[in-house]
PDB file of N, CA and C in Angstrom:
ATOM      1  N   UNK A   1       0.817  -1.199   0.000  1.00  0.00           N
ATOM      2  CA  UNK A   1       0.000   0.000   0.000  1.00  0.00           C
ATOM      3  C   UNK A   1       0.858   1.259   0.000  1.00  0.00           C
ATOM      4  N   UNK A   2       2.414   0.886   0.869  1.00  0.00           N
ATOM      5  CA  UNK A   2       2.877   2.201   0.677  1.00  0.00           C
ATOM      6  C   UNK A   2       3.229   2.578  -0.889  1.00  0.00           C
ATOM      7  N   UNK A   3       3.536   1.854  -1.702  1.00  0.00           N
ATOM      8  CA  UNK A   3       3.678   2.494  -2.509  1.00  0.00           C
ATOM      9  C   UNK A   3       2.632   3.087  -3.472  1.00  0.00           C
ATOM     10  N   UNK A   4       1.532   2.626  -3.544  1.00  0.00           N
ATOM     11  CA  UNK A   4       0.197   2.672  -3.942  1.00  0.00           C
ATOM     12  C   UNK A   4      -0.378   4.708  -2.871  1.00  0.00           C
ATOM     13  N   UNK A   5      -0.004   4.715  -2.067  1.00  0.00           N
ATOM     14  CA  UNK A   5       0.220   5.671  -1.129  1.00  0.00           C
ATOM     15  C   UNK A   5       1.247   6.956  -2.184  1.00  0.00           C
ATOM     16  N   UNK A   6       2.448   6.823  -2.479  1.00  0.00           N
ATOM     17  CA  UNK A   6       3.432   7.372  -2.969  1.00  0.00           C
ATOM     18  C   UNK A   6       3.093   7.760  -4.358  1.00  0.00           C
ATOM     19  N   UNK A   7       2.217   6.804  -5.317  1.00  0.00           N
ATOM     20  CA  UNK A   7       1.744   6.633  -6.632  1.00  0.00           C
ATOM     21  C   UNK A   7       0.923   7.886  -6.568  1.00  0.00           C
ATOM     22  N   UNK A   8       0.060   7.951  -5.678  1.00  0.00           N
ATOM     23  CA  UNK A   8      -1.573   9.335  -5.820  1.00  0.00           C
ATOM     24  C   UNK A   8      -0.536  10.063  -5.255  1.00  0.00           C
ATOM     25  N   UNK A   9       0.279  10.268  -4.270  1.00  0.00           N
ATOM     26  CA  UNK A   9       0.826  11.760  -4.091  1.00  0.00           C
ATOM     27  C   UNK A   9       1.765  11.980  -4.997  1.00  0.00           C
ATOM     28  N   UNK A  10       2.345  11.312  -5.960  1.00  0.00           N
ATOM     29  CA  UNK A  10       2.916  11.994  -7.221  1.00  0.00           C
ATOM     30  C   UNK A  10       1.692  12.692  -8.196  1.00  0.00           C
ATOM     31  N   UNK A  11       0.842  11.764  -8.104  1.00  0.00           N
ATOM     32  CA  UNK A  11      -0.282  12.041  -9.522  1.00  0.00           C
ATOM     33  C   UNK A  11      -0.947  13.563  -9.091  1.00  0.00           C
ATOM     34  N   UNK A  12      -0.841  13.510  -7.687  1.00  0.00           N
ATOM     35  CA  UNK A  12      -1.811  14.645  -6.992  1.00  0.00           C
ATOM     36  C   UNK A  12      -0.905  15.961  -7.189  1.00  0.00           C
ATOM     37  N   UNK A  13       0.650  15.669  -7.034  1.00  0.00           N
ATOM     38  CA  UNK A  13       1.811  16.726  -7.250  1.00  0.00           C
ATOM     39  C   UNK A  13       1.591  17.342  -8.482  1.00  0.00           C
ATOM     40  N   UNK A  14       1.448  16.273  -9.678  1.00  0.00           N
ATOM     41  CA  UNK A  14       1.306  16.753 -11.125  1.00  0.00           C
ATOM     42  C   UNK A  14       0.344  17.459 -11.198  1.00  0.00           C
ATOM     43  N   UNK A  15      -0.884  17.242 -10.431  1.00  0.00           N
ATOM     44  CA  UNK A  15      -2.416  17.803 -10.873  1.00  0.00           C
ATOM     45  C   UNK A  15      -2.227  19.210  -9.968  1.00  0.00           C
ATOM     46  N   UNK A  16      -1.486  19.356  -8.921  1.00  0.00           N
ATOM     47  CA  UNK A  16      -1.739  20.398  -8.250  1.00  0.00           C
ATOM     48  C   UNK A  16      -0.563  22.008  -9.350  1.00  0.00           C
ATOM     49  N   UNK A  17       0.867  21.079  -9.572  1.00  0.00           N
ATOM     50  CA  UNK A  17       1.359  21.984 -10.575  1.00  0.00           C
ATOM     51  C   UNK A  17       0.699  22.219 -11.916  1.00  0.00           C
ATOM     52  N   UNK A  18       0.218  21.054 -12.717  1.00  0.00           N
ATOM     53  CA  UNK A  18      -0.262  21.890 -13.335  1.00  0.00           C
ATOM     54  C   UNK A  18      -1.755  22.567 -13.538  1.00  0.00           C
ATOM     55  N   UNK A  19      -2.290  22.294 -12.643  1.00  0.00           N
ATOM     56  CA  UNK A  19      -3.411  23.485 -12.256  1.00  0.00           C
ATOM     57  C   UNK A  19      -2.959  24.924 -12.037  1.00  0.00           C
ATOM     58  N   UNK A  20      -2.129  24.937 -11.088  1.00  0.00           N
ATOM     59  CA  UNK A  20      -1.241  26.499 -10.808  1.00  0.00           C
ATOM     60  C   UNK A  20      -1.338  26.787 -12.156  1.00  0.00           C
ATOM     61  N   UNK A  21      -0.439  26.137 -13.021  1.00  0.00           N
ATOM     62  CA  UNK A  21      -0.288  27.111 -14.245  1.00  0.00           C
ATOM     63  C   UNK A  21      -1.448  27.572 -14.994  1.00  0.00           C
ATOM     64  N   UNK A  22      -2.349  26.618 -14.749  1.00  0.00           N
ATOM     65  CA  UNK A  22      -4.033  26.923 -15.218  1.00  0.00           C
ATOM     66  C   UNK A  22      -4.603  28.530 -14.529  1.00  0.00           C
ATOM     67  N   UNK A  23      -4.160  28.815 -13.223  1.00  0.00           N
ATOM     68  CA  UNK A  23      -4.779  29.445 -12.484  1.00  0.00           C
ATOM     69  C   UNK A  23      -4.510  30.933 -13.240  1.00  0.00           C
ATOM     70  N   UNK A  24      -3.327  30.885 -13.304  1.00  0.00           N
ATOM     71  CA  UNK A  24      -2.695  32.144 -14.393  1.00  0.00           C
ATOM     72  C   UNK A  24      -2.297  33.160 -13.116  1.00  0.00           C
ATOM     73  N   UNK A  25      -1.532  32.323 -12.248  1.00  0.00           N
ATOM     74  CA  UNK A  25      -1.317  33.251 -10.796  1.00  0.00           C
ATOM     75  C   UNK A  25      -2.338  33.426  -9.658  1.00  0.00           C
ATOM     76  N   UNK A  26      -3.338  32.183  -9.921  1.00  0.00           N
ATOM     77  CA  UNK A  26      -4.343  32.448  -9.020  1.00  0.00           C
ATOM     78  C   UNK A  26      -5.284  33.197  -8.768  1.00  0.00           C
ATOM     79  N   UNK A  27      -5.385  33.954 -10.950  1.00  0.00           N
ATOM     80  CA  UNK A  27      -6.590  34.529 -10.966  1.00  0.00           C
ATOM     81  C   UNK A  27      -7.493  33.879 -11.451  1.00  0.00           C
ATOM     82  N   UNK A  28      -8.016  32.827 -11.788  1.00  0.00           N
ATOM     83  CA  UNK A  28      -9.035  31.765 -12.157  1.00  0.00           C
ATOM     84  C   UNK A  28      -9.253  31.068 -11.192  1.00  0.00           C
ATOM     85  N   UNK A  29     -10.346  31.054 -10.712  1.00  0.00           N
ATOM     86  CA  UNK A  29     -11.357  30.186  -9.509  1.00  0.00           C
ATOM     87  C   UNK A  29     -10.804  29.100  -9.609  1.00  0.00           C
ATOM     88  N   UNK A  30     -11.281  27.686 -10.486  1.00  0.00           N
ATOM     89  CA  UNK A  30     -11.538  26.791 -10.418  1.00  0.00           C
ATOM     90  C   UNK A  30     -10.164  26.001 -10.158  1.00  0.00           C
ATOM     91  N   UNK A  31      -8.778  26.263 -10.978  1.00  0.00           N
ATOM     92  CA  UNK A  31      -7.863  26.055 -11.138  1.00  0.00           C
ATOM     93  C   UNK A  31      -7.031  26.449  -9.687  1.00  0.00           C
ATOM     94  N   UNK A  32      -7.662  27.728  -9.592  1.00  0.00           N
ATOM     95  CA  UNK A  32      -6.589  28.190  -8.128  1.00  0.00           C
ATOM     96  C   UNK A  32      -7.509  26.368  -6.885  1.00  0.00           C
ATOM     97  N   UNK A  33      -8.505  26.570  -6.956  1.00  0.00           N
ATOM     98  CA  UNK A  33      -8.951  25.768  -5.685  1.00  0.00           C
ATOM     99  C   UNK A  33      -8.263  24.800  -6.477  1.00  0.00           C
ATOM    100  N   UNK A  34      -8.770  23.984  -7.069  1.00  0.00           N
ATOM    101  CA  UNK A  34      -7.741  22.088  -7.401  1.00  0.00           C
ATOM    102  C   UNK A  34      -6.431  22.715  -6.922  1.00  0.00           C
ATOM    103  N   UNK A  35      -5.600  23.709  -7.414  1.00  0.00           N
ATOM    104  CA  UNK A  35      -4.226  23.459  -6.798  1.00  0.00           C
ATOM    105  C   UNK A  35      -3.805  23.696  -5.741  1.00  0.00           C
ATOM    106  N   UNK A  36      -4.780  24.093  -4.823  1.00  0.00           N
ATOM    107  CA  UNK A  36      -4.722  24.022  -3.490  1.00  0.00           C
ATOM    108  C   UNK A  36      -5.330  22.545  -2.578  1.00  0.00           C
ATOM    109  N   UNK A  37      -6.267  22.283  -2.869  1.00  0.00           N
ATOM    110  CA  UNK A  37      -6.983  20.766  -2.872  1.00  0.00           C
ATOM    111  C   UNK A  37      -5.550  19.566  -3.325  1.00  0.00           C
ATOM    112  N   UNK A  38      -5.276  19.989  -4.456  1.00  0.00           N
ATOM    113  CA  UNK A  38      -4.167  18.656  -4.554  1.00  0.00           C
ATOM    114  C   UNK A  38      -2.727  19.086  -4.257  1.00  0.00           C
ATOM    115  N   UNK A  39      -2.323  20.350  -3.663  1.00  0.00           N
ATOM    116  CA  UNK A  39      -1.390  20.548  -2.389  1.00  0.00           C
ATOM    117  C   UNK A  39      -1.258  19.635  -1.283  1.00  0.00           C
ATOM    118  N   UNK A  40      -2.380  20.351  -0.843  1.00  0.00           N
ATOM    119  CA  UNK A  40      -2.700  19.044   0.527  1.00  0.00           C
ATOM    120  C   UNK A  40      -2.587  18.069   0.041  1.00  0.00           C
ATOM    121  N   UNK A  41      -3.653  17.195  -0.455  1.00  0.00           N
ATOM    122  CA  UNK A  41      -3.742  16.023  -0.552  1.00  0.00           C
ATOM    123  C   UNK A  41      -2.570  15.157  -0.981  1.00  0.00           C
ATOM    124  N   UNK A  42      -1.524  16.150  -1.844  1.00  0.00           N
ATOM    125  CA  UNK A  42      -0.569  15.328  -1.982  1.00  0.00           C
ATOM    126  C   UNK A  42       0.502  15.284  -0.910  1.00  0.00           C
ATOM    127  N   UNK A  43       0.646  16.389  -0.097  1.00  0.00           N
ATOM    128  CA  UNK A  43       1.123  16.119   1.460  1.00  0.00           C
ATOM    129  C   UNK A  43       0.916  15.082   2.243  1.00  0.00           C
ATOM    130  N   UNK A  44      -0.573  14.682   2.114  1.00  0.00           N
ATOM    131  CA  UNK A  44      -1.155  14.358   2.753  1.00  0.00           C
ATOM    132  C   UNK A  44      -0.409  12.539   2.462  1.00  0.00           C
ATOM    133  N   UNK A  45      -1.100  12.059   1.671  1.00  0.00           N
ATOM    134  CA  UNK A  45      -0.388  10.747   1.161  1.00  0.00           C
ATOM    135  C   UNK A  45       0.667  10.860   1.131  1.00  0.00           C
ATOM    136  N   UNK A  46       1.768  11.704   0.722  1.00  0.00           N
ATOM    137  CA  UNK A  46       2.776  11.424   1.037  1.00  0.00           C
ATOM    138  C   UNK A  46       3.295  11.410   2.626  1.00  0.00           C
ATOM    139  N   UNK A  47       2.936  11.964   3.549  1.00  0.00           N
ATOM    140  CA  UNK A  47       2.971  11.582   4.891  1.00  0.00           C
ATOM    141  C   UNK A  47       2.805  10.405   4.834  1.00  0.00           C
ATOM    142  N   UNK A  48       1.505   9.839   4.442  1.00  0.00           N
ATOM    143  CA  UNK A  48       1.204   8.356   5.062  1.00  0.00           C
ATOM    144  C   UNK A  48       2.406   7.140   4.192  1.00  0.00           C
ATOM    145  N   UNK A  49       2.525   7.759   2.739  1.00  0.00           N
ATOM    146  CA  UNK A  49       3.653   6.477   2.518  1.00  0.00           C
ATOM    147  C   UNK A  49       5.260   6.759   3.474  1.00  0.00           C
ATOM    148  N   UNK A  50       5.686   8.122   4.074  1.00  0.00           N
ATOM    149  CA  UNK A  50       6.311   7.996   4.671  1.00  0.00           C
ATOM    150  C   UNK A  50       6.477   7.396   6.274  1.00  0.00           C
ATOM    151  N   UNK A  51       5.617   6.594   6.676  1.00  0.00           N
ATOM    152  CA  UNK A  51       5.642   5.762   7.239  1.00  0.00           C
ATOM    153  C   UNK A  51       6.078   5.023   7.587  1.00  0.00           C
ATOM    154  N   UNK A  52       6.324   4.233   6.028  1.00  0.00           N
ATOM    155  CA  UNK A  52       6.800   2.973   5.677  1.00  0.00           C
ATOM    156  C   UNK A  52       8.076   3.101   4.944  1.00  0.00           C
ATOM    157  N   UNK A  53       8.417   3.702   4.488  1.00  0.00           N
ATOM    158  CA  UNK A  53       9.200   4.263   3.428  1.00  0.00           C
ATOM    159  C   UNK A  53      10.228   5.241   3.778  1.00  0.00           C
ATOM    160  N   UNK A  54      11.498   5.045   3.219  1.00  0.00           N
ATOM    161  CA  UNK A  54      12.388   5.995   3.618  1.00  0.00           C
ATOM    162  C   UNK A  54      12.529   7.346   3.222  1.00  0.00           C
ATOM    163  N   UNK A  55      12.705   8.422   4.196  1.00  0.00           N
ATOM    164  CA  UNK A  55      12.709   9.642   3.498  1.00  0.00           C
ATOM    165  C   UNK A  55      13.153  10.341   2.050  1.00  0.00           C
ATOM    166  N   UNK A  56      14.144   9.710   1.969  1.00  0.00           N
ATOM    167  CA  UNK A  56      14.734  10.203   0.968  1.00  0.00           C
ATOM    168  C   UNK A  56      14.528   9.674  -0.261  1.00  0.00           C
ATOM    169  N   UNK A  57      14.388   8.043  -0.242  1.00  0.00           N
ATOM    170  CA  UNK A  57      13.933   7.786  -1.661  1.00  0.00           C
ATOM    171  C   UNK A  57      12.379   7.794  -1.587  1.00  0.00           C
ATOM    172  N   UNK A  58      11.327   8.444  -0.949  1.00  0.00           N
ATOM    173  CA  UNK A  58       9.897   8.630  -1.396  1.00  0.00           C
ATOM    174  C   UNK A  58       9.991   9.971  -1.685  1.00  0.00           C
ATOM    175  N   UNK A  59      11.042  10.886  -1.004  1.00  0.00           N
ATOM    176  CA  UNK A  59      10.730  12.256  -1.456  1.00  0.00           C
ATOM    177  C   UNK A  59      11.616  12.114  -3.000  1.00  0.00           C
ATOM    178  N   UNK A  60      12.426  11.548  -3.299  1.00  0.00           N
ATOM    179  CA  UNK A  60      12.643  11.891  -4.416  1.00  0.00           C
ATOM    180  C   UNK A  60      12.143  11.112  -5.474  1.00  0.00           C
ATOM    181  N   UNK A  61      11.609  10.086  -5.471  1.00  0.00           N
ATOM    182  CA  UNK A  61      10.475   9.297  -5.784  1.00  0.00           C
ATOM    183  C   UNK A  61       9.256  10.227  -6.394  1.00  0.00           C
ATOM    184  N   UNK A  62       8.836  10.950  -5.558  1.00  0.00           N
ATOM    185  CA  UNK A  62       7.557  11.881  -5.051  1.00  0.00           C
ATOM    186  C   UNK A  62       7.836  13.131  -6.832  1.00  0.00           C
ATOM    187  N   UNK A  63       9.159  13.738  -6.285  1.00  0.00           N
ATOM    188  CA  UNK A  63       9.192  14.649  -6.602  1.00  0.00           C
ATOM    189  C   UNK A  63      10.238  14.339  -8.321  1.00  0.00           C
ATOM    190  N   UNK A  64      10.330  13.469  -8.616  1.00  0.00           N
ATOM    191  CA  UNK A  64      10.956  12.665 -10.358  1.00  0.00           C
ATOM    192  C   UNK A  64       9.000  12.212 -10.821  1.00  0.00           C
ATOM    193  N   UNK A  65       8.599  12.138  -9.743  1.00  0.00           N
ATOM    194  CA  UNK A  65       7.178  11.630 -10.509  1.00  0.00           C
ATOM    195  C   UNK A  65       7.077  12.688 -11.100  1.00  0.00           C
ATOM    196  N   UNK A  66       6.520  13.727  -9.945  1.00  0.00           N
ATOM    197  CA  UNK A  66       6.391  15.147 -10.552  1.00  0.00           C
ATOM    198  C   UNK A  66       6.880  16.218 -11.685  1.00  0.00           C
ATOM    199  N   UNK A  67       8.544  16.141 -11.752  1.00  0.00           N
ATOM    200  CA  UNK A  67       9.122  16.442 -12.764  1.00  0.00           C
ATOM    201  C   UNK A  67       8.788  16.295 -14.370  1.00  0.00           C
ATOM    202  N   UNK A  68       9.002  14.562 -14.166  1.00  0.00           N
ATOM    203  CA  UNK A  68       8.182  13.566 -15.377  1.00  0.00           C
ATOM    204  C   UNK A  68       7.183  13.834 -15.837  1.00  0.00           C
ATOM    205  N   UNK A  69       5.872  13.906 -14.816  1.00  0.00           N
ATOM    206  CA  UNK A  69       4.679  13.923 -15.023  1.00  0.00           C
ATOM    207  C   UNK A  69       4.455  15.463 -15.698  1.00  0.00           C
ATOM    208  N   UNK A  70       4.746  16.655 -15.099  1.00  0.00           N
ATOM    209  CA  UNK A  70       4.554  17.879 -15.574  1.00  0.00           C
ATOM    210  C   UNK A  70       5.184  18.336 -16.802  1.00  0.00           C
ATOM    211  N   UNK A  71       6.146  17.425 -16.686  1.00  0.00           N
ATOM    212  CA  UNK A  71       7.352  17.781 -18.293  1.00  0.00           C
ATOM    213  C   UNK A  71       6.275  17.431 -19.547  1.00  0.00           C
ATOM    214  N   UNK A  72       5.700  16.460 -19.291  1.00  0.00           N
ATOM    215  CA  UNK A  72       4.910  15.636 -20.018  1.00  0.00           C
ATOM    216  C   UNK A  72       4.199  16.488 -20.773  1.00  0.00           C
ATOM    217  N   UNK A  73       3.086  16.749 -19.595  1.00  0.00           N
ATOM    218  CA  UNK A  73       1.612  17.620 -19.072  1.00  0.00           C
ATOM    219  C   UNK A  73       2.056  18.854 -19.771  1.00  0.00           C
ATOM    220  N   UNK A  74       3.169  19.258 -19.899  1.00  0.00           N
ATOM    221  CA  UNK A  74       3.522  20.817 -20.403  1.00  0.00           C
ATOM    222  C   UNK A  74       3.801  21.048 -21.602  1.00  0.00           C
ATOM    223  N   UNK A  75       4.123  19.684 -22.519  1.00  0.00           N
ATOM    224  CA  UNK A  75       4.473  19.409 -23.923  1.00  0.00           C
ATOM    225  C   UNK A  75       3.314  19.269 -24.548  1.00  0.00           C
ATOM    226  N   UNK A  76       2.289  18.549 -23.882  1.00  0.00           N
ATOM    227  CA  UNK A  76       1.390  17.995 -24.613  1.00  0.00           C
ATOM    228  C   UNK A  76      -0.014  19.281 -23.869  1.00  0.00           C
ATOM    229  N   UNK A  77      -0.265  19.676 -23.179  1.00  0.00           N
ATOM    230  CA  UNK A  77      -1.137  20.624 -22.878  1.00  0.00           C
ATOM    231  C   UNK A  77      -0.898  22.332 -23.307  1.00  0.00           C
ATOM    232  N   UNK A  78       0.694  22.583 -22.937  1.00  0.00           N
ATOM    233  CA  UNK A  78       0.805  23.896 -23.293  1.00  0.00           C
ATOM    234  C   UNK A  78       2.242  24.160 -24.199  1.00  0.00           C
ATOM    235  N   UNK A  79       2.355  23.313 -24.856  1.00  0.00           N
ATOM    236  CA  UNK A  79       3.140  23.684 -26.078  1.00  0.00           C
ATOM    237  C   UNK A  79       4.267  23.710 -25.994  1.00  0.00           C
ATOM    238  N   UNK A  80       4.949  22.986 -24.802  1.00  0.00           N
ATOM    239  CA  UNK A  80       6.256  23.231 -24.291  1.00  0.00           C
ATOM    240  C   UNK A  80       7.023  22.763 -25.227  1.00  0.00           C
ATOM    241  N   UNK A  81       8.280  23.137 -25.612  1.00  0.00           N
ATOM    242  CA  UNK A  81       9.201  22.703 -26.375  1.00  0.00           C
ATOM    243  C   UNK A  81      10.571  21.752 -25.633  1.00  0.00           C
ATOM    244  N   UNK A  82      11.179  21.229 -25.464  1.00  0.00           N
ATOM    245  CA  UNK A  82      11.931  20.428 -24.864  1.00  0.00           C
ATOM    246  C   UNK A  82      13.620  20.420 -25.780  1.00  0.00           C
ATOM    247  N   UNK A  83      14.805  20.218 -25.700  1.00  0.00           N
ATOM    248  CA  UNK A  83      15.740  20.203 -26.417  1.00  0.00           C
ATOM    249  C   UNK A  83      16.071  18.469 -26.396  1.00  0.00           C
ATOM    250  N   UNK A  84      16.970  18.056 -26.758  1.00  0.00           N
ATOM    251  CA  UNK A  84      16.954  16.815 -26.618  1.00  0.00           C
ATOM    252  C   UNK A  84      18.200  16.834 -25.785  1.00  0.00           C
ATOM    253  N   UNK A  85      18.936  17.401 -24.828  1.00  0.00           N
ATOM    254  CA  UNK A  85      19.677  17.089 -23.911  1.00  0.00           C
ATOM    255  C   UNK A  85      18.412  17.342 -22.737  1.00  0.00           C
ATOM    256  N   UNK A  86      17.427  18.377 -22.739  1.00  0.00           N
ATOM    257  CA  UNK A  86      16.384  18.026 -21.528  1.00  0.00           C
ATOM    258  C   UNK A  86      15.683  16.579 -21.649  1.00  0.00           C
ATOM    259  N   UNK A  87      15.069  16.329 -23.256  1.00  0.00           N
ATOM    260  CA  UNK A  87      15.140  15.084 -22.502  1.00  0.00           C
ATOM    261  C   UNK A  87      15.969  13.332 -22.261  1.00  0.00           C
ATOM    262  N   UNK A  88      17.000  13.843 -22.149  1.00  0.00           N
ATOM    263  CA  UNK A  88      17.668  13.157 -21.879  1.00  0.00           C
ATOM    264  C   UNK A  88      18.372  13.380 -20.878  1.00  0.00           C
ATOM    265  N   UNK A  89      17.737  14.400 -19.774  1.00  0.00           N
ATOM    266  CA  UNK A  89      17.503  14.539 -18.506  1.00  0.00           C
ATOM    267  C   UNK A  89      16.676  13.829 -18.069  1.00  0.00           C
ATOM    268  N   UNK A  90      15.438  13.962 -18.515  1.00  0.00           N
ATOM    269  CA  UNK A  90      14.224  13.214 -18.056  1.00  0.00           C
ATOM    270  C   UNK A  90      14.289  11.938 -18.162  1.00  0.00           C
ATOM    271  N   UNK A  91      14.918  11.730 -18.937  1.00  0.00           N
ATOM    272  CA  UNK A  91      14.889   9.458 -18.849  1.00  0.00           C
ATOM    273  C   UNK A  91      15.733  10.054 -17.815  1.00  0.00           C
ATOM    274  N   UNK A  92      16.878  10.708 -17.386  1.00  0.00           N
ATOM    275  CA  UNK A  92      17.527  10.243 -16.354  1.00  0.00           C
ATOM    276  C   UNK A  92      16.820   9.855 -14.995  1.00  0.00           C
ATOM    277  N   UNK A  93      15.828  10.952 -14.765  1.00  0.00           N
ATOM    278  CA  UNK A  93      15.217  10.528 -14.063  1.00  0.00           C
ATOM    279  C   UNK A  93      13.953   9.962 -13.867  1.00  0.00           C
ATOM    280  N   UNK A  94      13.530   9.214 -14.501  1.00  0.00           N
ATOM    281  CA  UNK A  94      12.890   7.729 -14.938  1.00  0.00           C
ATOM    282  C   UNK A  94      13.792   6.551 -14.543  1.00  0.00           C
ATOM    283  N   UNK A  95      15.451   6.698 -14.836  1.00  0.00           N
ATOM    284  CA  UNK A  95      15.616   6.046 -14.987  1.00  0.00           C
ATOM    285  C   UNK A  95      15.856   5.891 -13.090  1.00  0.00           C
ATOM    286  N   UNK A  96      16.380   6.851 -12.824  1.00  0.00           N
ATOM    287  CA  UNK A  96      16.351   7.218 -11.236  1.00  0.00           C
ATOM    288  C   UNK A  96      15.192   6.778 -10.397  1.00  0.00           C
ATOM    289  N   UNK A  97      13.756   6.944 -10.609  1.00  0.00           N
ATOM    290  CA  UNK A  97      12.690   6.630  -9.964  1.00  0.00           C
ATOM    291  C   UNK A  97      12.305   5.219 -10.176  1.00  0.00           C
ATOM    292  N   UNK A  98      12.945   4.577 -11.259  1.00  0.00           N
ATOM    293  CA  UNK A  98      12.824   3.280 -11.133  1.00  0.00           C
ATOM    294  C   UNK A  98      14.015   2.247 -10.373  1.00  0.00           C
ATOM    295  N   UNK A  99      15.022   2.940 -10.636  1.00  0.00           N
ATOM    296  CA  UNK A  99      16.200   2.554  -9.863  1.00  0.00           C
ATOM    297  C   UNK A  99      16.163   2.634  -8.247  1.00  0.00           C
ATOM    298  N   UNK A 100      15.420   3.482  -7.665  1.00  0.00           N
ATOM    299  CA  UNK A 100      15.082   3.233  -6.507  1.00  0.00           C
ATOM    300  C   UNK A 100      13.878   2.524  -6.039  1.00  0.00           C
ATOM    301  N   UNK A 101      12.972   2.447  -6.906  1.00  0.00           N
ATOM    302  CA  UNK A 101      11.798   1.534  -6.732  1.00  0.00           C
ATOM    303  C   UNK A 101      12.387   0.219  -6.308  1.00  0.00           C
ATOM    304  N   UNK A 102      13.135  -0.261  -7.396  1.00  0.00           N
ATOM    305  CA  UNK A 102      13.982  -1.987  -7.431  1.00  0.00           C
ATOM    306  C   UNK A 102      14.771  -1.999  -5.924  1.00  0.00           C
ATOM    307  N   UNK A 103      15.517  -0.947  -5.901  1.00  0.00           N
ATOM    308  CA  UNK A 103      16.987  -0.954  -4.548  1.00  0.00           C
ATOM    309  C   UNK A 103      16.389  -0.971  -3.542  1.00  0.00           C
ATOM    310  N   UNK A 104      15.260  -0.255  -3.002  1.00  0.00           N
ATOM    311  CA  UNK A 104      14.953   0.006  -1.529  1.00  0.00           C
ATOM    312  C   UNK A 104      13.733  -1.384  -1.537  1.00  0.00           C
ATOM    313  N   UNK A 105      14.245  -1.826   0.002  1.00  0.00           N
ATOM    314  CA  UNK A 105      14.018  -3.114   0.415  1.00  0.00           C
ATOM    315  C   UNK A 105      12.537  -2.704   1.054  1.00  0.00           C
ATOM    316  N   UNK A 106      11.598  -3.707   0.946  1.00  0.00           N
ATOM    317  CA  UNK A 106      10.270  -4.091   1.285  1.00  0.00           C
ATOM    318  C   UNK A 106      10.012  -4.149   2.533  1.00  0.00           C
TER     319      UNK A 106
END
């Protein structure tokens, strides 16, 4: 479960950044509340997988989801352009968030 725990507070990280950028500085209603709603909430689960889980590889776990996930979210929603040494940052850390998935013991 912890990691199932760690999984929604990445997804919740992505949804809360890129809502912000939706908000346009937190002048749009709907966008400002979700990115405050999935603030918390992604605090929130991430507390509880830290529990179980070691600090350092759930926070950086947490926060390569996030990276990933928004890099994504920003290409394909708002037109982001990427170079190909960024992404070949980003597998790095793919390759990083999976590399600690495998290493850290159960």
């Amino acid at each position: 479960m912890k990691w199932i725990y760690l999984l929604i507070a990445g997804a919740l990280e992505i949804t809360w950044a890129v809502t912000m950028k939706m908000s346009n500085g937190f002048t749009v209603l709907i966008p400002s509340i979700i990115t405050c709603v999935g603030y918390i909430a992604s605090a929130v689960f991430l507390s509880i997988a830290l529990r179980q889980l070691p600090l350092g590889t759930a926070y950086a776990m947490w926060t390569g989801m996030g990276i990933v996930g928004t890099t994504l979210l920003g290409i394909f929603l708002f037109n982001e352009k990427l170079s190909v040494p960024q992404v070949i940052c980003v597998i790095l850390i793919v390759v990083g968030i999976v590399g600690l998935k495998i290493l850290t013991k159960d």
